[in-house]
C-alpha atoms as a PDB file:
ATOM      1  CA  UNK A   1      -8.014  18.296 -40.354  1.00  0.00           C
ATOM      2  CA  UNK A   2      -6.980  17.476 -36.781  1.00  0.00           C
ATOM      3  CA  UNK A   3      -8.389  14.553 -36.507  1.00  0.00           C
ATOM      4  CA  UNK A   4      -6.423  13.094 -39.673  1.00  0.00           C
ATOM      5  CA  UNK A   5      -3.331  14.624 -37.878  1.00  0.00           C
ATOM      6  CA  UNK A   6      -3.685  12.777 -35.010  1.00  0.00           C
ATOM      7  CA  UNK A   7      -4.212   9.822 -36.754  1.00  0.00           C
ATOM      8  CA  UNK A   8      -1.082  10.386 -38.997  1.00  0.00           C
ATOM      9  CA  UNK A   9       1.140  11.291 -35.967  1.00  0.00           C
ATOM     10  CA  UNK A  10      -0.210   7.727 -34.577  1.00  0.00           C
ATOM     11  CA  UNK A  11       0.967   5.629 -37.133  1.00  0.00           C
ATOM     12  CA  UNK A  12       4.288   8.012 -37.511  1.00  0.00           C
ATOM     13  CA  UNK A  13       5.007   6.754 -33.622  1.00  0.00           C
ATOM     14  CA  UNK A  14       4.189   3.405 -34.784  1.00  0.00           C
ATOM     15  CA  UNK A  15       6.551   2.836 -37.689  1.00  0.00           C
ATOM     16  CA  UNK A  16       9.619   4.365 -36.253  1.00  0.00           C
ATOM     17  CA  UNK A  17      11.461   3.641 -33.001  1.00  0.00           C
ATOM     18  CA  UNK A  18      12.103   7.220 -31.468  1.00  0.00           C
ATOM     19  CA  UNK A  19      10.841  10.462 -33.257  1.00  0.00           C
ATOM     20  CA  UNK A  20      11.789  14.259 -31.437  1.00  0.00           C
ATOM     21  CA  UNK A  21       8.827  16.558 -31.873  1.00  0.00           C
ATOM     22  CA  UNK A  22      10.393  18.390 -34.800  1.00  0.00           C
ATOM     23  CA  UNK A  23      10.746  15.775 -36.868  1.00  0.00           C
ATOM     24  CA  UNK A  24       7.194  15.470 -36.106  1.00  0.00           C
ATOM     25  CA  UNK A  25       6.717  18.696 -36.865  1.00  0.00           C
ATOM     26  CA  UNK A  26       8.508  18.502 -40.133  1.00  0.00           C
ATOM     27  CA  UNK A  27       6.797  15.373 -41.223  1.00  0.00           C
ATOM     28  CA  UNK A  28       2.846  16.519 -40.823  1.00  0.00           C
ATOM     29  CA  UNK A  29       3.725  20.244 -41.555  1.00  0.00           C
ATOM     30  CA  UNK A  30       2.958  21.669 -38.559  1.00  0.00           C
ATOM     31  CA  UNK A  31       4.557  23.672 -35.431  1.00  0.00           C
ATOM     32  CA  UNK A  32       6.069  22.182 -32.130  1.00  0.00           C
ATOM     33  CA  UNK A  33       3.534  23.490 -30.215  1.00  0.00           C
ATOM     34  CA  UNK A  34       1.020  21.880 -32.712  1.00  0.00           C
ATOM     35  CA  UNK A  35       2.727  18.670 -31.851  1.00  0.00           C
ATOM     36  CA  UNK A  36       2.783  18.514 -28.048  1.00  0.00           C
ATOM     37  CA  UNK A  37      -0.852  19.570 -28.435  1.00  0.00           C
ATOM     38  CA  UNK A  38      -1.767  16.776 -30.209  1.00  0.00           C
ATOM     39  CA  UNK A  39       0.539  14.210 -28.015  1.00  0.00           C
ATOM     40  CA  UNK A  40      -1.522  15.389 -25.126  1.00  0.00           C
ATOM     41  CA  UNK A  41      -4.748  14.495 -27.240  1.00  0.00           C
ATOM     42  CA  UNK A  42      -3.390  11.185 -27.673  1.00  0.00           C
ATOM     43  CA  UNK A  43      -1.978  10.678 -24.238  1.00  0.00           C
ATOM     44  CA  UNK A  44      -5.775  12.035 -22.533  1.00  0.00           C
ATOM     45  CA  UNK A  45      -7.313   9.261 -25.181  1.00  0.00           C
ATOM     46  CA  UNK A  46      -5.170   6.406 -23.400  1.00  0.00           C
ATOM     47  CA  UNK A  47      -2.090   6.283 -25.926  1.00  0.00           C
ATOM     48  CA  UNK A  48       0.801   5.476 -24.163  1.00  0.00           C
ATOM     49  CA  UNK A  49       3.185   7.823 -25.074  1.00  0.00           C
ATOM     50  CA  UNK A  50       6.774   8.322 -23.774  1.00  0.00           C
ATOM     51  CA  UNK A  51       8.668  11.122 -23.911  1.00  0.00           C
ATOM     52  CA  UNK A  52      12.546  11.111 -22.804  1.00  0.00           C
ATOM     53  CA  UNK A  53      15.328  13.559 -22.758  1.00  0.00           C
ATOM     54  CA  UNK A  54      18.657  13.314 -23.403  1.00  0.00           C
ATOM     55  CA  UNK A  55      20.851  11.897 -26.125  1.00  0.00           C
ATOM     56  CA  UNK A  56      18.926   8.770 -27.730  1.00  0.00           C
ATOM     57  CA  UNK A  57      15.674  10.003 -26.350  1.00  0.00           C
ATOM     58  CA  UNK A  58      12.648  11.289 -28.334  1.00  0.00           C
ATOM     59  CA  UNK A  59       8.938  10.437 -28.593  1.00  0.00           C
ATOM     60  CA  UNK A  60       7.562   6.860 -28.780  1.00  0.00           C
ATOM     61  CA  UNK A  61       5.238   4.657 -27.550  1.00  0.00           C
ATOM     62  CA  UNK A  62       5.483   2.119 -25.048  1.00  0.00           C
ATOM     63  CA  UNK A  63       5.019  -1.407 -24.826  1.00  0.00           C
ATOM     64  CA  UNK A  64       3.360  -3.850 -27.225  1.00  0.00           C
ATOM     65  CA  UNK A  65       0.815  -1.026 -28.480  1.00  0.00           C
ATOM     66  CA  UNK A  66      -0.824  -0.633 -32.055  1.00  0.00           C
ATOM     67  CA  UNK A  67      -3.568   0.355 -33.083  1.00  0.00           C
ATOM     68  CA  UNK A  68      -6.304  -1.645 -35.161  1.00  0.00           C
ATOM     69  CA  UNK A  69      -5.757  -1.050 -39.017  1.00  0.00           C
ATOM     70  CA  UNK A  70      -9.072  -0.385 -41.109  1.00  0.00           C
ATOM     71  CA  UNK A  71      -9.191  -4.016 -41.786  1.00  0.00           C
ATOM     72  CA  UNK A  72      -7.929  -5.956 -39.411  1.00  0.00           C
ATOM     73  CA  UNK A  73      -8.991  -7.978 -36.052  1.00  0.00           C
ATOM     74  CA  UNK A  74      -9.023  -7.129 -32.801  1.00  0.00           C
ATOM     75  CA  UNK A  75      -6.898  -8.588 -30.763  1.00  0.00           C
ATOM     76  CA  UNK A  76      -6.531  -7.264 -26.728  1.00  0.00           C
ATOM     77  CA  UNK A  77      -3.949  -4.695 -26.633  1.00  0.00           C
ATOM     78  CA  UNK A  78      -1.581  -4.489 -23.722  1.00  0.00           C
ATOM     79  CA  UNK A  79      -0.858  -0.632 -22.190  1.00  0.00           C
ATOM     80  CA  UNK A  80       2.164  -1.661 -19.944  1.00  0.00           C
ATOM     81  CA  UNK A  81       2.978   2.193 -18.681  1.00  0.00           C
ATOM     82  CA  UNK A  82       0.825   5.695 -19.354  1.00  0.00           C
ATOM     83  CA  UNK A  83       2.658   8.363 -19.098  1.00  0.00           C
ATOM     84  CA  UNK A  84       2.872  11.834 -19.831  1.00  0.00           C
ATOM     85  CA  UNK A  85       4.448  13.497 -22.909  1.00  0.00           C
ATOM     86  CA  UNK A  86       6.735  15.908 -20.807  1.00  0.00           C
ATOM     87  CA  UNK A  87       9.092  12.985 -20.205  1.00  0.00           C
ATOM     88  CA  UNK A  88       6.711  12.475 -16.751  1.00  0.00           C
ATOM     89  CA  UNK A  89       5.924   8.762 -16.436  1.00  0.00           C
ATOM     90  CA  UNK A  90       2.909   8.199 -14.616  1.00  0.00           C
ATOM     91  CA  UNK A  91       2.723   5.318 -11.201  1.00  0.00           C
ATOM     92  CA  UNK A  92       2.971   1.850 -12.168  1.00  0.00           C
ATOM     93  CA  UNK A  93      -0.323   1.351 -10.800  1.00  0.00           C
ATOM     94  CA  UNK A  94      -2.190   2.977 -13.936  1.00  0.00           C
ATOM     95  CA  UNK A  95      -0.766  -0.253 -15.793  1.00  0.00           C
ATOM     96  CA  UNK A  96      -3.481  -2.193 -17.401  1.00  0.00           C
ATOM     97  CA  UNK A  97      -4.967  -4.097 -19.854  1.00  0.00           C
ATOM     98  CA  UNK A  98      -7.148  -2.826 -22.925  1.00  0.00           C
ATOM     99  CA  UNK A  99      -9.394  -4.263 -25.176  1.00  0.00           C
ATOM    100  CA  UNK A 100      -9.545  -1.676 -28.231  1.00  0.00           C
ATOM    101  CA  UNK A 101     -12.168  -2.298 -31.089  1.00  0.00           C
ATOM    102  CA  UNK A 102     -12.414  -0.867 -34.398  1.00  0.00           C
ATOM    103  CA  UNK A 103     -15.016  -1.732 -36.849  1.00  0.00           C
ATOM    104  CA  UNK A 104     -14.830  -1.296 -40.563  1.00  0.00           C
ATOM    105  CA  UNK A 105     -17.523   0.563 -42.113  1.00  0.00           C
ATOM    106  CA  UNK A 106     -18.889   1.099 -45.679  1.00  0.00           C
ATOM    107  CA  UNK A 107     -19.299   4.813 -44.992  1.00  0.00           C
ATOM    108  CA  UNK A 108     -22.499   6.115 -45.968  1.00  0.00           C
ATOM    109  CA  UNK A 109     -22.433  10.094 -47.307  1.00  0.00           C
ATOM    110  CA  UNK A 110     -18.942  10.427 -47.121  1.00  0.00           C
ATOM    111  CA  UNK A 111     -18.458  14.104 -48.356  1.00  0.00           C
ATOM    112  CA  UNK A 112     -21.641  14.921 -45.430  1.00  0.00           C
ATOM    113  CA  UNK A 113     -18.864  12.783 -43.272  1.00  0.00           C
ATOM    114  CA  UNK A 114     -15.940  14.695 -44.025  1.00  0.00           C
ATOM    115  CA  UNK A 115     -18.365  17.773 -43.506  1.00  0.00           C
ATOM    116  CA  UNK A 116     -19.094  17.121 -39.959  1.00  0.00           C
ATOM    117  CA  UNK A 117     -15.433  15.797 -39.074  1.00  0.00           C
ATOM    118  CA  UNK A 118     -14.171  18.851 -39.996  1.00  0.00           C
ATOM    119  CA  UNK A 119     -16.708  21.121 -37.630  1.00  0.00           C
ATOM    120  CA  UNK A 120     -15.748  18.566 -35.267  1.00  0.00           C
ATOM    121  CA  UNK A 121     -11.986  19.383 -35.561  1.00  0.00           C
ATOM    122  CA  UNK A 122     -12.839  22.990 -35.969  1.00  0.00           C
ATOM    123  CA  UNK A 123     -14.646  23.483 -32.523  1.00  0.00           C
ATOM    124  CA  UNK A 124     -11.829  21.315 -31.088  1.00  0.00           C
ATOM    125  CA  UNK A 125      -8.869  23.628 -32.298  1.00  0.00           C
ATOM    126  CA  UNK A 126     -10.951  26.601 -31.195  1.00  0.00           C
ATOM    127  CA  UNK A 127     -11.394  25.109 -27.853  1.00  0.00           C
ATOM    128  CA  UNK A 128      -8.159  24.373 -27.744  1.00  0.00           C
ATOM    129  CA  UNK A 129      -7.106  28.386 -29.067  1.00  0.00           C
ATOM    130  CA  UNK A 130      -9.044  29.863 -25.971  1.00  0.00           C
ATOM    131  CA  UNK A 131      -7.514  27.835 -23.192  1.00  0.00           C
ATOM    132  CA  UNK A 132      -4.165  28.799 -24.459  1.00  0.00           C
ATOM    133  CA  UNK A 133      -4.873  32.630 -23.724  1.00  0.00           C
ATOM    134  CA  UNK A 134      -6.046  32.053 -20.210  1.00  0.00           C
ATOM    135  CA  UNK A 135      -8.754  33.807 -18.927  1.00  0.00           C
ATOM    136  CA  UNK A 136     -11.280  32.634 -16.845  1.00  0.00           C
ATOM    137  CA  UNK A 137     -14.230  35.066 -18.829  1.00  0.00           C
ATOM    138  CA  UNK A 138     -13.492  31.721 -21.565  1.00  0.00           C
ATOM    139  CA  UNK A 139     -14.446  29.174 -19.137  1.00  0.00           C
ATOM    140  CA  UNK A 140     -17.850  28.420 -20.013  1.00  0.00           C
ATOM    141  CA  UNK A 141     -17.134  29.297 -23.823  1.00  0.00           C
ATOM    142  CA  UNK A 142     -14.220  26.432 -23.937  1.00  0.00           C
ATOM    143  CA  UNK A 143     -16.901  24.106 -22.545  1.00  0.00           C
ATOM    144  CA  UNK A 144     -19.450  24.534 -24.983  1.00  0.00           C
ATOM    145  CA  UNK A 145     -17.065  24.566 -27.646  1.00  0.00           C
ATOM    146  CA  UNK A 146     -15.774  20.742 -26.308  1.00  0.00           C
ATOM    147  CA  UNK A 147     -20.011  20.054 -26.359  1.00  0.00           C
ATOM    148  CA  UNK A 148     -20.182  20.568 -29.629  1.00  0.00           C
ATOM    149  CA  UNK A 149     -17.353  19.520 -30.811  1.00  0.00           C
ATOM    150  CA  UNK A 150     -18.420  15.749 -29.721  1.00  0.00           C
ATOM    151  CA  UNK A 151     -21.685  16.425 -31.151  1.00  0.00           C
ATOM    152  CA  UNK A 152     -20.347  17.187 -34.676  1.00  0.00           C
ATOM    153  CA  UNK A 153     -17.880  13.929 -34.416  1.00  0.00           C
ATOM    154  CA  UNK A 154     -20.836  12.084 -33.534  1.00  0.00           C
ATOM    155  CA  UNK A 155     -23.002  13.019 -36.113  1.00  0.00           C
ATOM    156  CA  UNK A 156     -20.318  12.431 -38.827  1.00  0.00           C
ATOM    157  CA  UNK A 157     -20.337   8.855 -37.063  1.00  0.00           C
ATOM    158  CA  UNK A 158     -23.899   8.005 -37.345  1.00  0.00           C
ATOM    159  CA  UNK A 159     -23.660   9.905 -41.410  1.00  0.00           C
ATOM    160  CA  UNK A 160     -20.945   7.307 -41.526  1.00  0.00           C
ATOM    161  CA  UNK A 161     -22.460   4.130 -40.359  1.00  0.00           C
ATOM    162  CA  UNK A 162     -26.061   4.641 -40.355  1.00  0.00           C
ATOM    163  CA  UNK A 163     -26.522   7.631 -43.057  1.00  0.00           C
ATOM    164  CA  UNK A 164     -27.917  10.465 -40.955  1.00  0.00           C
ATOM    165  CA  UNK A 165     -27.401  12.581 -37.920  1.00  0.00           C
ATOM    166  CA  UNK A 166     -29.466  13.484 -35.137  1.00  0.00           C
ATOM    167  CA  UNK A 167     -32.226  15.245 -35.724  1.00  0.00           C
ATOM    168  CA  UNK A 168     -33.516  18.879 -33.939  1.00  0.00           C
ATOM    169  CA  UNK A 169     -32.323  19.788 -30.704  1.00  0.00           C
ATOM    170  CA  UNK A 170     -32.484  16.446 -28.599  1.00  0.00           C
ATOM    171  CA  UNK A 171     -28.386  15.551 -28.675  1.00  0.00           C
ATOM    172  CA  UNK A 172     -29.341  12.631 -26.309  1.00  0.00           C
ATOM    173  CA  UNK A 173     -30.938  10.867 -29.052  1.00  0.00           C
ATOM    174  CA  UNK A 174     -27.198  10.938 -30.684  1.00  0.00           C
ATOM    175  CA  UNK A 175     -25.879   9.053 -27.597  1.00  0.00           C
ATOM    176  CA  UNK A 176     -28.765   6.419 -27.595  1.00  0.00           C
ATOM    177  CA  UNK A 177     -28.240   5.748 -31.347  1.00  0.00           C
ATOM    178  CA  UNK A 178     -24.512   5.371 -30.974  1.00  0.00           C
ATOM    179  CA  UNK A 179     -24.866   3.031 -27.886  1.00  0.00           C
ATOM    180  CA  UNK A 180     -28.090   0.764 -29.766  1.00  0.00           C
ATOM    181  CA  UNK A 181     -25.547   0.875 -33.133  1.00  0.00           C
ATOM    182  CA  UNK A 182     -22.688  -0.465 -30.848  1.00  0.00           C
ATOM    183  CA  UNK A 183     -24.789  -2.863 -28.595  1.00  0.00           C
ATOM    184  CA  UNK A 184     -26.134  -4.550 -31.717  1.00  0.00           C
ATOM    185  CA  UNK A 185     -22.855  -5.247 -33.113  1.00  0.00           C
ATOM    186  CA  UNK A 186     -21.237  -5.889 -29.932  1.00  0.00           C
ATOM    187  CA  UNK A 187     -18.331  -2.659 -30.713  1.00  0.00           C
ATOM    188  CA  UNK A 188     -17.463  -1.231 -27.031  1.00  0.00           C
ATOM    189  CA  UNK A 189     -19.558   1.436 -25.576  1.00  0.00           C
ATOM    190  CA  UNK A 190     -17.421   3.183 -23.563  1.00  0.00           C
ATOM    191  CA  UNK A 191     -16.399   5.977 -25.074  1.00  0.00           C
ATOM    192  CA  UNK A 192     -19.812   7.393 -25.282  1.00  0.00           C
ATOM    193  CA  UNK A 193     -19.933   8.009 -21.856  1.00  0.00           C
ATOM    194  CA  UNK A 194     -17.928  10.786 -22.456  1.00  0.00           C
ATOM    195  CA  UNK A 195     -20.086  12.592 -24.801  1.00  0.00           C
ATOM    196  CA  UNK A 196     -23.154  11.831 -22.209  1.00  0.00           C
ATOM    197  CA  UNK A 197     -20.859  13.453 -19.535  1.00  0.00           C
ATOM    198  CA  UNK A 198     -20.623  16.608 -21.891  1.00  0.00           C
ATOM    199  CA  UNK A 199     -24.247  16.529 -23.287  1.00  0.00           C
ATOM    200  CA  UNK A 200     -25.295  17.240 -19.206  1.00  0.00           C
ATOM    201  CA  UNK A 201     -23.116  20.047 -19.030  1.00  0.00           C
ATOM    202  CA  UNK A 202     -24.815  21.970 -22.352  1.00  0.00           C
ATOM    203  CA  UNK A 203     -27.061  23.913 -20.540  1.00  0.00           C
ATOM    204  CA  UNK A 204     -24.622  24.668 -17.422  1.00  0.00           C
ATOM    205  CA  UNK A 205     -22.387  26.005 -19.893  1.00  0.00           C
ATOM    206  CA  UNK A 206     -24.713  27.670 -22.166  1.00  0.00           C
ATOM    207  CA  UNK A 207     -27.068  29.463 -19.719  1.00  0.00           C
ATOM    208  CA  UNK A 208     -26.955  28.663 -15.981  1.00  0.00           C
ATOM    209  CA  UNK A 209     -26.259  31.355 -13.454  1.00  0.00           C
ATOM    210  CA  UNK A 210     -23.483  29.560 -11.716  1.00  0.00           C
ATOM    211  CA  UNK A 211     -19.862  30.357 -12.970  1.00  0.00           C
ATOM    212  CA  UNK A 212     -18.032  27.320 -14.566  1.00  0.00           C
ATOM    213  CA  UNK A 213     -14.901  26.050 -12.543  1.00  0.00           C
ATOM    214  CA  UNK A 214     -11.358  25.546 -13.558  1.00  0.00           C
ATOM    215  CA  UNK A 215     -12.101  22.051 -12.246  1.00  0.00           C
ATOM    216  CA  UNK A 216     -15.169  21.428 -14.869  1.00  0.00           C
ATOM    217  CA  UNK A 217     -13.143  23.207 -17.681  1.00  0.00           C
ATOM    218  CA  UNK A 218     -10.268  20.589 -16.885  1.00  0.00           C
ATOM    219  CA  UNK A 219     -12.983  17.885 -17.290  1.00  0.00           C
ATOM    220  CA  UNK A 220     -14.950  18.912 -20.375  1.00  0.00           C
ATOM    221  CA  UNK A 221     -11.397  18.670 -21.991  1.00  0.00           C
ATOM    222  CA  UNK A 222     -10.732  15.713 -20.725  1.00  0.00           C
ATOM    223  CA  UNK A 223     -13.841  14.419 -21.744  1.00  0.00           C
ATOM    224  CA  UNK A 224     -13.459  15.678 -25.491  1.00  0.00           C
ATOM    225  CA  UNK A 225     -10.126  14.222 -25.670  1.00  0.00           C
ATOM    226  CA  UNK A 226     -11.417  11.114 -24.255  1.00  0.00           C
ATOM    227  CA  UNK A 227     -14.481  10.971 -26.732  1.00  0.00           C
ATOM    228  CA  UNK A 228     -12.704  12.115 -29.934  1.00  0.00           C
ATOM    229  CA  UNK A 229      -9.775   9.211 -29.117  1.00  0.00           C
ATOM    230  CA  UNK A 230     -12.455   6.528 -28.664  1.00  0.00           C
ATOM    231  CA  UNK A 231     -14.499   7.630 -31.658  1.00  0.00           C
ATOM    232  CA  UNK A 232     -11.536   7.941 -34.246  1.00  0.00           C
ATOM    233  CA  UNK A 233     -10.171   3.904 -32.948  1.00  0.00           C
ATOM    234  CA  UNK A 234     -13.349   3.033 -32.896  1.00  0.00           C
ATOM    235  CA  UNK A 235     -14.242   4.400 -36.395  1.00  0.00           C
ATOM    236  CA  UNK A 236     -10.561   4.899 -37.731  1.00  0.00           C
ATOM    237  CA  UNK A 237     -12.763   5.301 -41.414  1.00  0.00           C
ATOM    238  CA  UNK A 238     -14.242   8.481 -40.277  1.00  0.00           C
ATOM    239  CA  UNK A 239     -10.193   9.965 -39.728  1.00  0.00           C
ATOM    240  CA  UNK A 240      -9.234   8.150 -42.916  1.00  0.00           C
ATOM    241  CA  UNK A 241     -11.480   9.843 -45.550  1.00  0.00           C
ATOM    242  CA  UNK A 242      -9.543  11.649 -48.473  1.00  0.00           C
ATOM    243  CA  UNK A 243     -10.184  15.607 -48.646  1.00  0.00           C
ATOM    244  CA  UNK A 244     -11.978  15.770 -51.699  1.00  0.00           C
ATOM    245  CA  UNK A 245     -14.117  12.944 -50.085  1.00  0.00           C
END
């Protein structure tokens, strides 16, 4: 499961000083290409990753960063750089300070969960299979597939924390019940305003007339990336369940 990876390859950049992407590669069993993949993932979600060349170099993070373990606090996490994970460090001006939440959650339905994570991941990797070839005939197919994708990881967080999903065809409702679940325990929002952003764009993708844009493509990604990294720190449970969950 991708989102397990990425969670994996977090902690991996944690625990150890400077990694190159094929010991990465080694380590979770995947390719290189699987790697930079999911450093972009985690760089789009507001990881700050660094990447440098050279003798000595490798993959790492930068600054003070960690991210919340299932059980701990939440103390505010300083981002001192973001950068790219091409070795491309980004203006000193996109330095700022984060306050990153996770909750810990008795997970309702965990096998229904793990069932909904995993279309979640699926329609990611699929979305992420069609840009790769290139064609703009995929446009509005990699957009729906990023839709749905954040659907599915939303309803495996409101299995997880509430029991059930959203019901029929009304994805909104998902959204509200996320954003009333995280209002009443005062968890931060944000992140849902990425699935929102993606949830307006269902029908524009699905059926309207109008041909979708390199420049919407580029945003629905962003806007999965940005979604699936808030939901898995946010929910770090929902990445951590076992496969046989």
């Amino acid at each position: 499961m991708r989102s397990a990876r990425l969670l994996r390859l977090l902690l991996l950049l944690q625990t150890r000083r400077r990694l190159t992407a094929q010991s990465c590669a080694e380590e979770l069993e995947v390719s290189r290409r699987t790697i930079y993949r999911d450093l972009d993932a985690l760089a789009a979600s507001g990881v700050p990753v660094v990447a440098e060349r050279g003798p000595g170099g490798g993959i790492g993070l930068a600054g003070t960063w960690a991210t919340q373990g299932v059980r701990s606090a939440s103390p505010p996490l300083v981002v001192e750089q973001s950068v790219g994970v091409r070795g491309c460090r980004a203006a000193p001006s996109l330095m700022r300070r984060r306050a990153l939440s996770s909750v810990v959650v008795n997970v309702h339905k965990p096998h229904l969960v793990l069932h909904y994570e995993r279309r979640a991941s699926g329609f990611y990797e699929a979305a992420r299979d069609l840009e790769v070839l290139g064609e703009a005939k995929y446009l509005a197919a990699i957009g729906l597939l990023a839709v749905h994708g954040c659907i599915a990881l939303a309803d495996a967080v409101l299995v997880a924390v509430e029991g059930n999903r959203g019901c029929g065809e009304d994805h909104a409702e998902v959204a509200r019940r996320l954003r009333s679940w995280c209002s009443a325990r005062k968890v931060d929002p944000r992140g849902i305003k990425h699935l929102e952003w993606l949830l307006s764009k269902k029908s524009h993708f699905s059926y309207a007339e109008a041909t979708v844009t390199d420049e919407e493509l580029q945003r629905s990604k962003l806007k999965m990336d940005q979604f699936f990294g808030w939901a898995f720190r946010t929910f770090p449970a929902v990445a951590q369940l076992p496969n046989d969950a």
